[in-house]
PDB file of N, CA and C in Angstrom:
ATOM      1  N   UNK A   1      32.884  57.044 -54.023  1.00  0.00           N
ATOM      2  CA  UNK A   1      33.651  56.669 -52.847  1.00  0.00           C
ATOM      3  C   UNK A   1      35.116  57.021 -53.107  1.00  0.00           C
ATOM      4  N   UNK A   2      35.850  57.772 -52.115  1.00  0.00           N
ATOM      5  CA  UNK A   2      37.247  58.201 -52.367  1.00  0.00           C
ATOM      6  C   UNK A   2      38.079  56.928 -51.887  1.00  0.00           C
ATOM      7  N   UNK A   3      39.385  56.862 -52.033  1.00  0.00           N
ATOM      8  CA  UNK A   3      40.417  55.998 -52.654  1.00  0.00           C
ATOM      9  C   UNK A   3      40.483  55.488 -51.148  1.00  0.00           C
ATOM     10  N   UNK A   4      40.380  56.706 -50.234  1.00  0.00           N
ATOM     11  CA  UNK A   4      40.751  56.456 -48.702  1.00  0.00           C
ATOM     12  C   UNK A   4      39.263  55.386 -48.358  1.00  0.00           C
ATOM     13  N   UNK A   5      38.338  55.956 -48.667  1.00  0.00           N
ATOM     14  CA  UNK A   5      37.150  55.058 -48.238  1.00  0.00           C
ATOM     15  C   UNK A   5      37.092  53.507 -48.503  1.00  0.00           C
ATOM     16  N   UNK A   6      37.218  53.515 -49.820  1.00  0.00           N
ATOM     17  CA  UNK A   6      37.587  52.057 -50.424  1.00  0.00           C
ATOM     18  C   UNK A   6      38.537  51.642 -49.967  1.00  0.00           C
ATOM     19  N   UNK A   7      39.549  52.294 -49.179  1.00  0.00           N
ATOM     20  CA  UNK A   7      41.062  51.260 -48.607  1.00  0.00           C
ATOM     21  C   UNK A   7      40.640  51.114 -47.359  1.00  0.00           C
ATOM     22  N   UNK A   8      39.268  51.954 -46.581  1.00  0.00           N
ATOM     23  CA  UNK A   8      39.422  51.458 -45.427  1.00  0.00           C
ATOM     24  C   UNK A   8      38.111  50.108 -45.000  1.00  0.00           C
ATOM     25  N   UNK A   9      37.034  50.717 -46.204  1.00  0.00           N
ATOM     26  CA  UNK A   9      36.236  49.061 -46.259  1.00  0.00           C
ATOM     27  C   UNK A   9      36.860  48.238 -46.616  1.00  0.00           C
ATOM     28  N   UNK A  10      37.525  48.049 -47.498  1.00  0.00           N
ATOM     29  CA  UNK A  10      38.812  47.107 -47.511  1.00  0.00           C
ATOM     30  C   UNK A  10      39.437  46.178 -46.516  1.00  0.00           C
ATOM     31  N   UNK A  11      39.695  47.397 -45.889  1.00  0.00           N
ATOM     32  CA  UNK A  11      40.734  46.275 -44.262  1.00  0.00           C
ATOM     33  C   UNK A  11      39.585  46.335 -43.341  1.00  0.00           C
ATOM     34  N   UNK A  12      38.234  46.609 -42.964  1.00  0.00           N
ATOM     35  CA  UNK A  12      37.559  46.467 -42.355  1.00  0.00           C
ATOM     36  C   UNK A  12      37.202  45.343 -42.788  1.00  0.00           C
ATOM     37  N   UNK A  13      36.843  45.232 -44.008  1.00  0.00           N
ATOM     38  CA  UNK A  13      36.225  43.743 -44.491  1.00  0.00           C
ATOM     39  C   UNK A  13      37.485  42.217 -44.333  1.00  0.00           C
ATOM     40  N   UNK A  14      38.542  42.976 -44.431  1.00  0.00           N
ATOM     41  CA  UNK A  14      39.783  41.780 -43.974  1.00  0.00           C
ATOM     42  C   UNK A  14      39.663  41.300 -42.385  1.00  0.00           C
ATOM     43  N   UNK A  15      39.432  42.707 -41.442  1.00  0.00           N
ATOM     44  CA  UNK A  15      39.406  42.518 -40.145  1.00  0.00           C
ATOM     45  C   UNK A  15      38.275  41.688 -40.037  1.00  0.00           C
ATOM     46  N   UNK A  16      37.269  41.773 -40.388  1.00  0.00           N
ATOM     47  CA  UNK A  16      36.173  40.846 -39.907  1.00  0.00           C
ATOM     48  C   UNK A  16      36.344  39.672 -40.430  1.00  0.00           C
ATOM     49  N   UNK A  17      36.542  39.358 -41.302  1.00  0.00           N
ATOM     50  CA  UNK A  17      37.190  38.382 -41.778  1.00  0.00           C
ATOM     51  C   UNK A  17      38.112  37.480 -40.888  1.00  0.00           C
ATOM     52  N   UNK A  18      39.667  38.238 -40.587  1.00  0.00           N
ATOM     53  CA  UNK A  18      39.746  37.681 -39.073  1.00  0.00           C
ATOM     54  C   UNK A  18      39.096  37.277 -37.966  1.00  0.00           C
ATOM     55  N   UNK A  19      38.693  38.185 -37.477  1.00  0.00           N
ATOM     56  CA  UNK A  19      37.704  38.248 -36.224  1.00  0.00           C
ATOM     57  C   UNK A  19      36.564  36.768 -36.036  1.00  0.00           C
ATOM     58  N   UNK A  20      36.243  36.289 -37.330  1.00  0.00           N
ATOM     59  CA  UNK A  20      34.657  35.647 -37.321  1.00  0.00           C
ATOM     60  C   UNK A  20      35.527  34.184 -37.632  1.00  0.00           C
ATOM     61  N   UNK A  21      36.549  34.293 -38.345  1.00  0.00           N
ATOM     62  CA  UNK A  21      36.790  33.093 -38.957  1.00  0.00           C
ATOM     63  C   UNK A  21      38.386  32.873 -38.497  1.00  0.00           C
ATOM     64  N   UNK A  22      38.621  31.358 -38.425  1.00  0.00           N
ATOM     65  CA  UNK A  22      40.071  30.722 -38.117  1.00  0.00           C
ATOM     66  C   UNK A  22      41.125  31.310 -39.340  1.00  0.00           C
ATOM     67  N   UNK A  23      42.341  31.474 -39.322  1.00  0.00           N
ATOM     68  CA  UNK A  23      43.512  31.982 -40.696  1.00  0.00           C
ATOM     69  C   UNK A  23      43.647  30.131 -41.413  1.00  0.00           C
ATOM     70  N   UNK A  24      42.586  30.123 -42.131  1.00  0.00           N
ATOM     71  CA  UNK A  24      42.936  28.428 -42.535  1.00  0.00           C
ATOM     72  C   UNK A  24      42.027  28.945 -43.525  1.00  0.00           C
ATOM     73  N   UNK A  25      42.832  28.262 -44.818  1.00  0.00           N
ATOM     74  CA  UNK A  25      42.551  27.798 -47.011  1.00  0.00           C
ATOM     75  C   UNK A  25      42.537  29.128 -47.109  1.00  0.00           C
ATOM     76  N   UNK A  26      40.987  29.016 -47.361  1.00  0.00           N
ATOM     77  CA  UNK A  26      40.581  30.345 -48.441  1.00  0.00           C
ATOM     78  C   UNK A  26      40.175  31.022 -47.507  1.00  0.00           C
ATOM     79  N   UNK A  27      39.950  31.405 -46.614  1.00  0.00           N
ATOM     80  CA  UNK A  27      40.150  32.674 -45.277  1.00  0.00           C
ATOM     81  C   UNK A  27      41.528  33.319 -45.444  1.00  0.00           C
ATOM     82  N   UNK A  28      42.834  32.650 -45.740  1.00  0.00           N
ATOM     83  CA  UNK A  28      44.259  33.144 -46.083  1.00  0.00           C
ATOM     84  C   UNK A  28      44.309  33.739 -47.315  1.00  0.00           C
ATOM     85  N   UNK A  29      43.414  32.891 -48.320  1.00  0.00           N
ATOM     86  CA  UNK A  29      43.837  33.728 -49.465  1.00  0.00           C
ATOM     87  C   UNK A  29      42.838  35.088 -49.562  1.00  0.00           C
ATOM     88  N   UNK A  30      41.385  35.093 -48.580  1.00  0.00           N
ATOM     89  CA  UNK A  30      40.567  36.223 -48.978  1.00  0.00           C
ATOM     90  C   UNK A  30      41.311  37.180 -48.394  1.00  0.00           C
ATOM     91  N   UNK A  31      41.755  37.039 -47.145  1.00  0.00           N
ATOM     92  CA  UNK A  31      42.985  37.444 -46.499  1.00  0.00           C
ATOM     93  C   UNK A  31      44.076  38.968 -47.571  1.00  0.00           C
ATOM     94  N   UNK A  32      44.748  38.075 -47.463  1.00  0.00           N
ATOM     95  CA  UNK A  32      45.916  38.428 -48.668  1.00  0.00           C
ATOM     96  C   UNK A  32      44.813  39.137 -50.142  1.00  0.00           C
ATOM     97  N   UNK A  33      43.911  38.485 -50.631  1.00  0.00           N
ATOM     98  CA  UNK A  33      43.462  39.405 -51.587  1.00  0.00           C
ATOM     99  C   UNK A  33      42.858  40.580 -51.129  1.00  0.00           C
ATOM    100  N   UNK A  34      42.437  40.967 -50.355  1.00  0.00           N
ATOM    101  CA  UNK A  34      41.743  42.303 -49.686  1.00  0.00           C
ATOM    102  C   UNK A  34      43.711  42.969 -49.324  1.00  0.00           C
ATOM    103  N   UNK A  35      44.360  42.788 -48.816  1.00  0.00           N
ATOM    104  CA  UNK A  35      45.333  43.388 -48.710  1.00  0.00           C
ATOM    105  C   UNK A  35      46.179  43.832 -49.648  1.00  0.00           C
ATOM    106  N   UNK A  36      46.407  42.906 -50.744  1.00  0.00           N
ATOM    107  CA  UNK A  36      46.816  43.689 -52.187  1.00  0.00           C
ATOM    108  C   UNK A  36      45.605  44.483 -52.772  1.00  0.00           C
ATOM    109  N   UNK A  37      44.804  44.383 -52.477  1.00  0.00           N
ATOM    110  CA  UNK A  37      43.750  45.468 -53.455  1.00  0.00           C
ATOM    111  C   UNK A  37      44.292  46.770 -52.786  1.00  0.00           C
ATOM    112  N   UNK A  38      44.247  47.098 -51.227  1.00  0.00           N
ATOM    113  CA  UNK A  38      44.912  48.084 -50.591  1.00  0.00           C
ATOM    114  C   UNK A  38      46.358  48.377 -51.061  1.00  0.00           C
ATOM    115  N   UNK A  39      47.345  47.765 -51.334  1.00  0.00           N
ATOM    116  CA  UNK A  39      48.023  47.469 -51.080  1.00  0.00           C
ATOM    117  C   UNK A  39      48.541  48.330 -53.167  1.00  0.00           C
ATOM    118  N   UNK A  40      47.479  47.742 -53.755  1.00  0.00           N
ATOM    119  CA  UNK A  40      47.533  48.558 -55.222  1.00  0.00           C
ATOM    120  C   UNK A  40      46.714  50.147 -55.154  1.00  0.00           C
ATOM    121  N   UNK A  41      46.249  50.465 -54.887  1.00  0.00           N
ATOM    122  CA  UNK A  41      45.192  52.057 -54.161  1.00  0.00           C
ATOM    123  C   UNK A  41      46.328  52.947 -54.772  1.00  0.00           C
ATOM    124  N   UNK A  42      46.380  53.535 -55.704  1.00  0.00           N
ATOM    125  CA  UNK A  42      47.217  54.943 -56.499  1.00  0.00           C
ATOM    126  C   UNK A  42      48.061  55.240 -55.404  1.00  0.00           C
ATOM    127  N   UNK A  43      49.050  55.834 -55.123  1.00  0.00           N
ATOM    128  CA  UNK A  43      49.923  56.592 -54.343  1.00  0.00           C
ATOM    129  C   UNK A  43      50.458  57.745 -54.864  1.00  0.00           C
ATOM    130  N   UNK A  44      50.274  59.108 -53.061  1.00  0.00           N
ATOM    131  CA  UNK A  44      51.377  59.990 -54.044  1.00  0.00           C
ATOM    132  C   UNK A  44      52.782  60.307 -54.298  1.00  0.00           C
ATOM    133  N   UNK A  45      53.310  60.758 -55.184  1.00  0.00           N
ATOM    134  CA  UNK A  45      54.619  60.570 -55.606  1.00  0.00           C
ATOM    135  C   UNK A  45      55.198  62.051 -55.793  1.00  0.00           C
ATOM    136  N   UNK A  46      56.441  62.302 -55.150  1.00  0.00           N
ATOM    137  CA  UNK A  46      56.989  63.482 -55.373  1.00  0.00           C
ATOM    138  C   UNK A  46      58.562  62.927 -56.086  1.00  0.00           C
ATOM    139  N   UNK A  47      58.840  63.792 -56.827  1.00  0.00           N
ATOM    140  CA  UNK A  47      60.275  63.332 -57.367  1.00  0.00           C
ATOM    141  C   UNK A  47      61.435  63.532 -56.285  1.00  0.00           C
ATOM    142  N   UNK A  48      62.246  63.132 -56.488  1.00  0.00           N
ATOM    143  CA  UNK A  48      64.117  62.208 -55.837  1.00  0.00           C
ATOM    144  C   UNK A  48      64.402  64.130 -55.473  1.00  0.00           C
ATOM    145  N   UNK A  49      64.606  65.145 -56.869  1.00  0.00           N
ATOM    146  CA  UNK A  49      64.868  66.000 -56.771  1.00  0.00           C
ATOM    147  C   UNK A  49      63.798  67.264 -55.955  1.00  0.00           C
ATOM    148  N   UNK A  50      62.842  66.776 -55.474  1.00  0.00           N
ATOM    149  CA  UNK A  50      62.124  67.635 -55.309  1.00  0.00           C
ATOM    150  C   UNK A  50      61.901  67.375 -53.515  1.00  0.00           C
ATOM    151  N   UNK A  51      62.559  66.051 -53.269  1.00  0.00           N
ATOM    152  CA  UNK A  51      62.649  65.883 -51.764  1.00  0.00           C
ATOM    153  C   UNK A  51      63.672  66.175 -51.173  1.00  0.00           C
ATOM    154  N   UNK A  52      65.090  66.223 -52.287  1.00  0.00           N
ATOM    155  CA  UNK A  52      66.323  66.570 -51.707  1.00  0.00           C
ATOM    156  C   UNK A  52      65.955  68.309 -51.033  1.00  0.00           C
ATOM    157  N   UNK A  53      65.482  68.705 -51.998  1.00  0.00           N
ATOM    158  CA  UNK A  53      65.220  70.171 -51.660  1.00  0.00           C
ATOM    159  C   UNK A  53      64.421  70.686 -50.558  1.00  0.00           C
ATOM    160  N   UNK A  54      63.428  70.028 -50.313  1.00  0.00           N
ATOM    161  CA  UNK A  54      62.654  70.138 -49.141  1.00  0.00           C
ATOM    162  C   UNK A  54      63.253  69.809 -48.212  1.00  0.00           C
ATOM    163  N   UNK A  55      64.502  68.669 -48.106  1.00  0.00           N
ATOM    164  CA  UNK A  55      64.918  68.448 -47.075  1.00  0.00           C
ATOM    165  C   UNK A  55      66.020  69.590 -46.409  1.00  0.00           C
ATOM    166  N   UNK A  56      66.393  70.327 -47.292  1.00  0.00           N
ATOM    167  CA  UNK A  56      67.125  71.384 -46.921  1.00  0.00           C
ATOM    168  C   UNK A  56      66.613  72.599 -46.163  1.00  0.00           C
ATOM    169  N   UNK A  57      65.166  72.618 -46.685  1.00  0.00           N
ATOM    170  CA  UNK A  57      64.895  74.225 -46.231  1.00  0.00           C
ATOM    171  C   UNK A  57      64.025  73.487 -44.557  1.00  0.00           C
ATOM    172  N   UNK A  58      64.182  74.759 -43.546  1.00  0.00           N
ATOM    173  CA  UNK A  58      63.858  74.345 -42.356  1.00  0.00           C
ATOM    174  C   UNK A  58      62.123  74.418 -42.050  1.00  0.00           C
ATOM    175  N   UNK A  59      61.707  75.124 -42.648  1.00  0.00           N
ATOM    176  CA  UNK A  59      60.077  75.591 -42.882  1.00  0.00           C
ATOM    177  C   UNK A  59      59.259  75.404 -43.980  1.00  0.00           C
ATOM    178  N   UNK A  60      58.266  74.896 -44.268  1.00  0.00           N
ATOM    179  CA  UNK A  60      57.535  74.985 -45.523  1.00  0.00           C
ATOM    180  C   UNK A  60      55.644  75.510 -45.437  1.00  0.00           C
ATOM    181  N   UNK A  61      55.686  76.370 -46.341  1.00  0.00           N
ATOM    182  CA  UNK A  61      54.420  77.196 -46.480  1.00  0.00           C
ATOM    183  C   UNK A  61      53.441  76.246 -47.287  1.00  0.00           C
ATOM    184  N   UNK A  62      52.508  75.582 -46.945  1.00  0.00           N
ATOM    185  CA  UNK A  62      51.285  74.818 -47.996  1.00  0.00           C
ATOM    186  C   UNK A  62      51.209  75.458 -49.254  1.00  0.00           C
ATOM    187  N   UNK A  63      51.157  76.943 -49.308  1.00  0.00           N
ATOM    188  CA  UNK A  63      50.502  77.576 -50.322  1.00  0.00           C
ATOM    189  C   UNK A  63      51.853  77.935 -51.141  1.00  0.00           C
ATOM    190  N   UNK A  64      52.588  77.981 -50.375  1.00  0.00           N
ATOM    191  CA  UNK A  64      54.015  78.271 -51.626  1.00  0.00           C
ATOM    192  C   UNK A  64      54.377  76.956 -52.027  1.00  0.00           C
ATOM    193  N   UNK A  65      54.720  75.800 -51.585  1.00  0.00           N
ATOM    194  CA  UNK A  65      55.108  74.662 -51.567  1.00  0.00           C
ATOM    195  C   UNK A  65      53.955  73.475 -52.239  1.00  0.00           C
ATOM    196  N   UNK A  66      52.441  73.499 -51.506  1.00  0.00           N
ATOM    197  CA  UNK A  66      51.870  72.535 -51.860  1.00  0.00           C
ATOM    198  C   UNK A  66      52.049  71.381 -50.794  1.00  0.00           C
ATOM    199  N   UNK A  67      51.196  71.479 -50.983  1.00  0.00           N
ATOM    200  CA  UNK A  67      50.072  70.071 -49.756  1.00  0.00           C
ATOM    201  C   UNK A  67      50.722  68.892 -49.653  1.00  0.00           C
ATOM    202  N   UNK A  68      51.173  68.794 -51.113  1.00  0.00           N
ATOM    203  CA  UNK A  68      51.886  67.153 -50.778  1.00  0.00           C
ATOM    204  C   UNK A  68      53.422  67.175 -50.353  1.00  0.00           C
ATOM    205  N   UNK A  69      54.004  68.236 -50.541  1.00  0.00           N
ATOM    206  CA  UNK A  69      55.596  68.523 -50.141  1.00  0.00           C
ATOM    207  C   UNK A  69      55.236  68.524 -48.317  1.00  0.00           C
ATOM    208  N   UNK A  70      54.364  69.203 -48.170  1.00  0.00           N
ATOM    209  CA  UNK A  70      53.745  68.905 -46.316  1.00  0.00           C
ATOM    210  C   UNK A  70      53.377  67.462 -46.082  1.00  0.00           C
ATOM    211  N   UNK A  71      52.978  66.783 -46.891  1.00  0.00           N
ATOM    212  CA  UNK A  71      52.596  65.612 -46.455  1.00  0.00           C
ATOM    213  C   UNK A  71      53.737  64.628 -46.313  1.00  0.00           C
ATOM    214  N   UNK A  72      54.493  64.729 -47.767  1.00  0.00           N
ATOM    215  CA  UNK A  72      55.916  64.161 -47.711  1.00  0.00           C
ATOM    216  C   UNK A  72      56.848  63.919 -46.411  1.00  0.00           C
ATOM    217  N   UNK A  73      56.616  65.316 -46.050  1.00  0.00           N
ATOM    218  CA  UNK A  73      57.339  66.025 -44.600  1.00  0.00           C
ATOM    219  C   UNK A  73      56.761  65.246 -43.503  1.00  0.00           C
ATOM    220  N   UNK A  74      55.738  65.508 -43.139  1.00  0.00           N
ATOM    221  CA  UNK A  74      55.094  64.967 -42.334  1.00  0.00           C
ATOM    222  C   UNK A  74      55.141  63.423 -42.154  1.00  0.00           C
ATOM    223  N   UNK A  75      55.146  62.602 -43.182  1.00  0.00           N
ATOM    224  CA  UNK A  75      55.120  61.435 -43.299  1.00  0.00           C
ATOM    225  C   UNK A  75      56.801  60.555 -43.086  1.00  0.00           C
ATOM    226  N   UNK A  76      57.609  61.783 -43.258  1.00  0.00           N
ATOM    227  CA  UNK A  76      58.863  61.557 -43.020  1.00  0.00           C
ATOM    228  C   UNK A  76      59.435  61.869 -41.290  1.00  0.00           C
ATOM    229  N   UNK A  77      58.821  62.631 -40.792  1.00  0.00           N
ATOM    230  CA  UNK A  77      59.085  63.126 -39.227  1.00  0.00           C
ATOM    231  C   UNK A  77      58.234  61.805 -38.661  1.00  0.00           C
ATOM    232  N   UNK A  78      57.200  61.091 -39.426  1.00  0.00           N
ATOM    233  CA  UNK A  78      56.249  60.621 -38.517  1.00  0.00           C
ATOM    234  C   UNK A  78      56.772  58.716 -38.650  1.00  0.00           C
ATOM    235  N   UNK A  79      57.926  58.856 -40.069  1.00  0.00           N
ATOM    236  CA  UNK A  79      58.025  57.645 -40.437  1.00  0.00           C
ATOM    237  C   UNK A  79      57.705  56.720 -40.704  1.00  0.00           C
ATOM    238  N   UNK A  80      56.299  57.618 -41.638  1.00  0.00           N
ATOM    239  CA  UNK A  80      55.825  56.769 -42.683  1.00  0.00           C
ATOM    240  C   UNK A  80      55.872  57.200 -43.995  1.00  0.00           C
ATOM    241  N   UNK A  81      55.475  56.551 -44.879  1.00  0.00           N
ATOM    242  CA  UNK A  81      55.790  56.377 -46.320  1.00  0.00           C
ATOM    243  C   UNK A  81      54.329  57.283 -46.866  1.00  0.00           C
ATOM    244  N   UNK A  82      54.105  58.393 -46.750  1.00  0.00           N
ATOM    245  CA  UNK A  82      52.853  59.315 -47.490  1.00  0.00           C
ATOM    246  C   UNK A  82      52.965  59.561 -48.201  1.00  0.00           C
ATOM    247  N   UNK A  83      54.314  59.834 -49.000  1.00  0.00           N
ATOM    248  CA  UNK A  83      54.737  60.339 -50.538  1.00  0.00           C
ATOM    249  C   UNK A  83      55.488  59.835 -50.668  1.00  0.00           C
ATOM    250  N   UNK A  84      55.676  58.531 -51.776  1.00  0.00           N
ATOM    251  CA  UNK A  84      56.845  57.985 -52.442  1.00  0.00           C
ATOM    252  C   UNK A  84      57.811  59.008 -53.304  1.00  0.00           C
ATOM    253  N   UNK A  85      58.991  58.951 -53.117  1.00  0.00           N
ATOM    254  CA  UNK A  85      59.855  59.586 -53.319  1.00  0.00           C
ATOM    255  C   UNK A  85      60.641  58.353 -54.516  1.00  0.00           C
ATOM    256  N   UNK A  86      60.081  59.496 -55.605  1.00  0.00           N
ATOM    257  CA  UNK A  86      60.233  58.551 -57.046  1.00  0.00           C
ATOM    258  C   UNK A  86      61.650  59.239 -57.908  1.00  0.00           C
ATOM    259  N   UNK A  87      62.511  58.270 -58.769  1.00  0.00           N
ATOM    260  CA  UNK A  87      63.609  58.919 -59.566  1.00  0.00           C
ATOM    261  C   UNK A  87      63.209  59.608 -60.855  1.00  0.00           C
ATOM    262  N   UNK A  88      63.400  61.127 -61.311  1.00  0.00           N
ATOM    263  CA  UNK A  88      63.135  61.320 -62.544  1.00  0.00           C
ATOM    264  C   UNK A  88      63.069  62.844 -62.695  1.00  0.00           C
TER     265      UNK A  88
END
């Protein structure tokens, strides 16, 4: 099972969880534990220096650049967080 699969039985199993049952005790905490398990799921990471640069150029090629410098991008026009942008 890929990382995406397991994060999305994950919050499916939180949603029903909602859905069937009141937010009261241990419904809150199964709650909250299904959301940090997601919430820990690997992430990808491009370096500080390697986003400044992308942010400069106006176009980027997958195959010259790489999939995740597109995703970075993408996740940045779309304003979300797809590639943590790490110092080093």
């Amino acid at each position: 099972m890929s990382e995406l699969e397991t994060a999305q039985e994950l919050a499916e199993t939180a949603v029903r969880q909602v859905n069937v049952f009141a937010l009261q005790g241990d419904k809150v905490d199964f709650l909250i534990n299904q959301l940090k398990q997601i919430a820990s799921l690997p992430q990808l990471t491009i370096l500080k220096s390697i986003a400044d640069e992308l942010d400069k150029v106006p176009f980027h090629n997958p195959k010259e650049n790489g999939y995740i410098c597109v995703a970075y991008l993408a996740g940045k026009a779309l304003g979300v967080d797809l590639v943590k942008v790490v110092e080093g």
